[in-house]
Protein backbone atom coordinates (compact mmCIF):
# COMPACT_ATOMS: atom_id res chain seq x y z
CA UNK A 1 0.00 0.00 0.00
CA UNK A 2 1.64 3.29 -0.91
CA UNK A 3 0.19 7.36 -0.69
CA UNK A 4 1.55 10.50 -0.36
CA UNK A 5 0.88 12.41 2.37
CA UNK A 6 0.71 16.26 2.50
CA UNK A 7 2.07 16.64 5.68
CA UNK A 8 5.47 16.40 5.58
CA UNK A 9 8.03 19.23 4.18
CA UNK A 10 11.37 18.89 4.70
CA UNK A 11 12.29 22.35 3.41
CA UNK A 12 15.65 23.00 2.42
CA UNK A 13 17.15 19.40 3.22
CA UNK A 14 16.68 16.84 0.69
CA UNK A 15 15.51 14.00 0.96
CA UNK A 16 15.52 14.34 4.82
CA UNK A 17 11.60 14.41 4.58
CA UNK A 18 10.83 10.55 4.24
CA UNK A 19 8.80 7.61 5.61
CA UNK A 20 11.19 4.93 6.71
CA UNK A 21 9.99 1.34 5.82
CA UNK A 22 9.23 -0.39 8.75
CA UNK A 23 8.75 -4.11 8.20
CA UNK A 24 8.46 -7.28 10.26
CA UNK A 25 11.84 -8.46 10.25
CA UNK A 26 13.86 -6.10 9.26
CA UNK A 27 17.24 -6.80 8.62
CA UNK A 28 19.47 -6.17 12.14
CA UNK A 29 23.20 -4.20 11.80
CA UNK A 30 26.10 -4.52 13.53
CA UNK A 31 27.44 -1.84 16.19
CA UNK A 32 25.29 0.90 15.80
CA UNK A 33 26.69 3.60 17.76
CA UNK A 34 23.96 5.89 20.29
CA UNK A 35 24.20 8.98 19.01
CA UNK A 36 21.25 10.54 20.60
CA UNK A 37 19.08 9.27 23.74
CA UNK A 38 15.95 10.62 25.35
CA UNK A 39 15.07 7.27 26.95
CA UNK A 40 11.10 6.68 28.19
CA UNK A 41 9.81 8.15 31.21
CA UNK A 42 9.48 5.19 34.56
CA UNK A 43 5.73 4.14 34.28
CA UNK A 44 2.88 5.24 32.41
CA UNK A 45 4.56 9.19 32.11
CA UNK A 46 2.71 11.48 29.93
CA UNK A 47 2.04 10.66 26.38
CA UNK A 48 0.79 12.66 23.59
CA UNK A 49 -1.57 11.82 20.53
CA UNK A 50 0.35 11.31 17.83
CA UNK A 51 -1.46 9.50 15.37
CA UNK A 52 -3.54 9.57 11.93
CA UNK A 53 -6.56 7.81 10.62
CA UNK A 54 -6.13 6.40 7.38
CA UNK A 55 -8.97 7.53 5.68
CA UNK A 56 -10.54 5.00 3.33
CA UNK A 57 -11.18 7.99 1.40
CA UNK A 58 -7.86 9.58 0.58
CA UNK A 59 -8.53 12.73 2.83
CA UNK A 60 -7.33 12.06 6.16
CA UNK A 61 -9.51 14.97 7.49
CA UNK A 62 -10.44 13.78 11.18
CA UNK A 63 -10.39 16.58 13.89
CA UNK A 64 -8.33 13.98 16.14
CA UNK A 65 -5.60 13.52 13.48
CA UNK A 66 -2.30 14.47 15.39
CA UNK A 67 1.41 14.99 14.87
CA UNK A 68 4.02 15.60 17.22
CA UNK A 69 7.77 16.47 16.23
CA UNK A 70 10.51 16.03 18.71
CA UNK A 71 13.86 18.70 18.50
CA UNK A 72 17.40 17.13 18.87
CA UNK A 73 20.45 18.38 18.03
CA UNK A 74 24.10 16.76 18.00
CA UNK A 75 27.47 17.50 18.81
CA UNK A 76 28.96 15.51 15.97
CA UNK A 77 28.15 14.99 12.13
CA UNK A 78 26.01 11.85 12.02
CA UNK A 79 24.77 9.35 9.71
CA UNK A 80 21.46 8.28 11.38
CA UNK A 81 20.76 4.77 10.48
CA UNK A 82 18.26 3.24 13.14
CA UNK A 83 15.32 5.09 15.39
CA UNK A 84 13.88 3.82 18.18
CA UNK A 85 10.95 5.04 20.43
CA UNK A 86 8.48 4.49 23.09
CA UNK A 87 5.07 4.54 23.29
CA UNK A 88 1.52 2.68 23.30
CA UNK A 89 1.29 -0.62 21.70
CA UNK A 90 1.29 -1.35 18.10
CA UNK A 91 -1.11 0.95 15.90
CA UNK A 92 -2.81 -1.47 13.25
CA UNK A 93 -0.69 0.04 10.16
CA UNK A 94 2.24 0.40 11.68
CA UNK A 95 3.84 3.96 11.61
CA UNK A 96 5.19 7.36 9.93
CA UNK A 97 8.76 8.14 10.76
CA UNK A 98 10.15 11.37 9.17
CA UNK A 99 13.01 14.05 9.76
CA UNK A 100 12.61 17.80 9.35
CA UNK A 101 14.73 20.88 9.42
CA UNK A 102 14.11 23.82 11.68
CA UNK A 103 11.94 27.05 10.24
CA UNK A 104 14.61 29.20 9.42
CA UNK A 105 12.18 32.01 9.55
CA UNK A 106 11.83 32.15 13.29
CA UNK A 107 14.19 31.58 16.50
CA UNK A 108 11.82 29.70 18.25
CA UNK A 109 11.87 25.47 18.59
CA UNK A 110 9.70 25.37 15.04
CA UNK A 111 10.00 22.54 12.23
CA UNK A 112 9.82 23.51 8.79
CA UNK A 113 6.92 21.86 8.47
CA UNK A 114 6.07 24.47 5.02
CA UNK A 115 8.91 24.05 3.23
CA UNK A 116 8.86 24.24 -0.71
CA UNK A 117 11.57 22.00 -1.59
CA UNK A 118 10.32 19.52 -3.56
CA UNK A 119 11.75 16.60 -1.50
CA UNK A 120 8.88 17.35 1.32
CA UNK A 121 6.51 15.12 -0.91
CA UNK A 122 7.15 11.53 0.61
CA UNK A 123 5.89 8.25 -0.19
CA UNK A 124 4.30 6.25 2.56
CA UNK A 125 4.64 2.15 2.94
CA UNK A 126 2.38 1.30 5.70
CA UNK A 127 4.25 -1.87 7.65
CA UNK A 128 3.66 -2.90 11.56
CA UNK A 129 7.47 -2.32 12.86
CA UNK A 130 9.91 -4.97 14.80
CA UNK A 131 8.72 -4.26 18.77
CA UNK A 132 10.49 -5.07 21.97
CA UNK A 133 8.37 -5.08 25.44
CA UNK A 134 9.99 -2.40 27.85
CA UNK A 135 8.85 -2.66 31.59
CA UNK A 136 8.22 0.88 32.12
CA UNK A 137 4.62 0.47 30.85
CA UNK A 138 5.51 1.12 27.35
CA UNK A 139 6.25 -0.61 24.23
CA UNK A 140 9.81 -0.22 22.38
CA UNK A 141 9.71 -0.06 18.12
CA UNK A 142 12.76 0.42 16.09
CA UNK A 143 13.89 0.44 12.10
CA UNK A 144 16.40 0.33 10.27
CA UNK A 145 16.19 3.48 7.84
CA UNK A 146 16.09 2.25 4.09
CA UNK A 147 17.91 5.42 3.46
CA UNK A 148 19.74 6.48 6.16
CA UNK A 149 19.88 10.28 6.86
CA UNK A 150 23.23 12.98 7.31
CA UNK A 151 22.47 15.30 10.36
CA UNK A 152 25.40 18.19 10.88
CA UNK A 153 26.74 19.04 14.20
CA UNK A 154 25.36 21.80 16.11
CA UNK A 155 21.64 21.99 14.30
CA UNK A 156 18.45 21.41 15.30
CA UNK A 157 16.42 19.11 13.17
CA UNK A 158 12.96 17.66 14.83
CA UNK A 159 12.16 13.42 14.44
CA UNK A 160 8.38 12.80 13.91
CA UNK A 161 6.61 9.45 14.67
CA UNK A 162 2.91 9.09 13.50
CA UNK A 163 0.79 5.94 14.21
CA UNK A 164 -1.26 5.08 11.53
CA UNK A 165 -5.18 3.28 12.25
CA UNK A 166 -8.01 2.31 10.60
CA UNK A 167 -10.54 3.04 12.91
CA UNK A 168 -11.62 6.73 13.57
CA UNK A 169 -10.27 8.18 17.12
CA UNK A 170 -8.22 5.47 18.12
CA UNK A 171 -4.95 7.20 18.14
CA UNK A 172 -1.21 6.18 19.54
CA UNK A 173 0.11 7.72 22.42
CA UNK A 174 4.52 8.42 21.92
CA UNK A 175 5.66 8.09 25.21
CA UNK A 176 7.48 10.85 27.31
CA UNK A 177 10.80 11.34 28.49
CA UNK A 178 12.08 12.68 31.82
CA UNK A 179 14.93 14.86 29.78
CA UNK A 180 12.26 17.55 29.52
CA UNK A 181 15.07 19.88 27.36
CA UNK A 182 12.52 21.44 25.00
CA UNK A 183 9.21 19.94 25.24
CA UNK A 184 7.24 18.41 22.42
CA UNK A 185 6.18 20.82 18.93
CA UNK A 186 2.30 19.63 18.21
CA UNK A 187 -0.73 19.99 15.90
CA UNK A 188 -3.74 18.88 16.08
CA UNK A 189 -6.03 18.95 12.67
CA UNK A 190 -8.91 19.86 14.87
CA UNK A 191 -7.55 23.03 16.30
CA UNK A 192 -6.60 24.32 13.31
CA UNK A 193 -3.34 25.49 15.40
CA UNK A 194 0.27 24.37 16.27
CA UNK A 195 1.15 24.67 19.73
CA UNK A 196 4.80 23.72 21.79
CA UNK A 197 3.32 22.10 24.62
CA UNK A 198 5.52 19.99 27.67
CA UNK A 199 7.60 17.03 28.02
CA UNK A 200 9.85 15.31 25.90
CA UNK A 201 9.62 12.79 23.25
CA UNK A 202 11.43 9.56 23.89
CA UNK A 203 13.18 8.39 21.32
CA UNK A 204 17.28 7.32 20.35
CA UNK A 205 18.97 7.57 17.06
CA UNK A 206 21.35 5.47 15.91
CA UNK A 207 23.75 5.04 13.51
CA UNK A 208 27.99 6.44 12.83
CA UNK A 209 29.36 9.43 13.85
CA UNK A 210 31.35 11.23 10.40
CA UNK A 211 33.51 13.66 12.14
CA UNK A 212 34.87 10.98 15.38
CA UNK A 213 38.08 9.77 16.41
CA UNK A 214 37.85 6.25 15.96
CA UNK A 215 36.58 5.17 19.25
CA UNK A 216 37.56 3.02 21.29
CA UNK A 217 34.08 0.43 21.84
CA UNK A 218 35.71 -1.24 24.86
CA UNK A 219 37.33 0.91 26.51
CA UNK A 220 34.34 1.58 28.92
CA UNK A 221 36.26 2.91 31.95
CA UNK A 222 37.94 5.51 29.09
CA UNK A 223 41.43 5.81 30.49
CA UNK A 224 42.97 4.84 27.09
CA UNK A 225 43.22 1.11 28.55
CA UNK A 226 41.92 -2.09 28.14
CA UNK A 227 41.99 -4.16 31.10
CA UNK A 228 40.12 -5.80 33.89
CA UNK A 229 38.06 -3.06 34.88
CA UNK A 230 36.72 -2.58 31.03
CA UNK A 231 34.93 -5.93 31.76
CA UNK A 232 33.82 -5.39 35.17
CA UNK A 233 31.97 -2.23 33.78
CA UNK A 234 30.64 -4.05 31.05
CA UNK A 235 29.09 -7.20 33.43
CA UNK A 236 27.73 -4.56 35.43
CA UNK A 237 26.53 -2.20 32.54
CA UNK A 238 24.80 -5.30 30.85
CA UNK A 239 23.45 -6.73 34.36
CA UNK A 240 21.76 -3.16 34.13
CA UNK A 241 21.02 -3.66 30.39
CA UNK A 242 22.48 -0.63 29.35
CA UNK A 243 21.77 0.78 25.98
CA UNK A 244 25.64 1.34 25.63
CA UNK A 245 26.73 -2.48 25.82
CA UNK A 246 23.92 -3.52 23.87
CA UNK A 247 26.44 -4.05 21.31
CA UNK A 248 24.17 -4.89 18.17
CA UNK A 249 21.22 -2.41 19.33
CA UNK A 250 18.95 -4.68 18.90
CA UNK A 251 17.00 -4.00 22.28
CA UNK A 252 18.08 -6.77 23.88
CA UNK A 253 20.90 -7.89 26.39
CA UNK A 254 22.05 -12.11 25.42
CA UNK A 255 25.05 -13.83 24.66
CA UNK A 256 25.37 -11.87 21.26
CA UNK A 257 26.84 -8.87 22.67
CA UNK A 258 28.63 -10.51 24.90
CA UNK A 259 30.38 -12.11 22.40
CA UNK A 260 30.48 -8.79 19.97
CA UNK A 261 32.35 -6.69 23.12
CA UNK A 262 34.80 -9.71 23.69
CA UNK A 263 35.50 -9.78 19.88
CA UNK A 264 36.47 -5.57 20.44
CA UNK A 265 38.34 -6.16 23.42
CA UNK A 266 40.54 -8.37 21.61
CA UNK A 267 40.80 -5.95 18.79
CA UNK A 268 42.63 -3.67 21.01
CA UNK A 269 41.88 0.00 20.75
CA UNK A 270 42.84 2.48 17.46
């Protein structure tokens, strides 16, 4: 099933404006580097609507049709590869993932949501997404980008997440997080208004950092050393199940990244 969407404008990046393809069993990489973490609130937290019916019609007009678009900025060029986020269980269609720049027109936390590059028009391919249970209350997706995305260092581009239904009003909730930097950037179709309303997204992007000195993956204590104490802070970062040791971010903690960190341990460092 594929439709465009008038939604999304991605301004003057291109092809930053996109809907990732989110598929049961997506393929899994290897070493994935965090570059960006707003982990989920403890218990339920606050979530916000964010959510679209698909209209059997083609409009997509329903007053409780929501978006919400979550700021980040990092200190290092990135190639974004993976997203993951938190939030109610799995809407029927799966969901909308999509990058935008900020409004260059205005200081304030703003997406470009108008933009008139061309690249804004996306196409949309409606899969349910690879989930993990998370304790907290919450459910855990992540994808794999099919085109994975450039970000520069030191600029704010937003990440929105839409959940995508069937049935009219039943929305998806995107979980909070307790970083609380900027809050969250929000419209609802009903309203006829955009708002910047509380509370943090969660959500983590993965993927390679461009502009890095090789790092050192297990050199955990970071004193320029591997040795004993490198693998006491991994046991007890993976006892913890630590998104930092979970070597092949795949959302869980098993004998596969146990045997990834030994295999960079042995490697010795750069």
């Amino acid at each position: 099933m594929q439709r465009k969407l008038g939604v999304c404008r991605a301004g003057h990046l291109p092809a930053m404006c996109f809907v990732a393809v989110i598929a049961c069993g997506a393929s899994v990489g290897f070493a994935q580097e965090l570059l960006y973490s707003q982990p989920p609130t403890t218990g339920a937290g606050v979530t916000w609507d964010s959510s679209f019916w698909v209209d059997p019609g083609g409009e997509n007009d329903l007053d409780s049709d929501a978006q919400a678009w979550e700021d980040l900025t990092l200190d290092h060029q990135a190639l974004v590869s993976r997203v993951r986020w938190w939030g109610e269980s799995m809407p029927p269609l799966g969901f909308t993932v999509s990058f935008f720049n900020q409004d260059p027109n205005t200081i304030s936390v703003q997406p470009d949501i108008f933009g008139t590059d061309p690249s804004g028009a996306f196409i949309e391919v409606d899969f349910p997404a690879p989930t993990v249970g998370f304790s907290g209350g919450f459910t855990m997706f992540t994808v794999d980008l099919p085109t994975p995305v450039v970000l520069e260092a030191n600029t704010r581009y937003f990440v929105s997440v839409i959940g995508l239904t069937p049935v009219p009003f039943a929305g998806w909730g995107w979980a909070a997080s307790d970083t609380n930097i900027s809050g969250t950037f929000y419209w609802v179709r009903g309203q006829h208004t955009y708002s910047h309303l509380p509370h943090d997204r969660a959500v983590e992007l993965y993927g390679e950092c461009l502009d890095c000195s090789p790092a050192c993956v297990a050199d955990l204590t970071g004193d320029g050393m591997l040795d004993f104490f490198d693998v006491s802070e991994f046991l007890s970062r993976f006892s913890q199940m630590d998104p930092s040791v979970d070597m092949n971010s795949d959302g869980t903690w098993d004998f596969f990244d146990v045997s990834m960190y030994l295999q960079e341990f042995s490697a010795g460092c750069p």
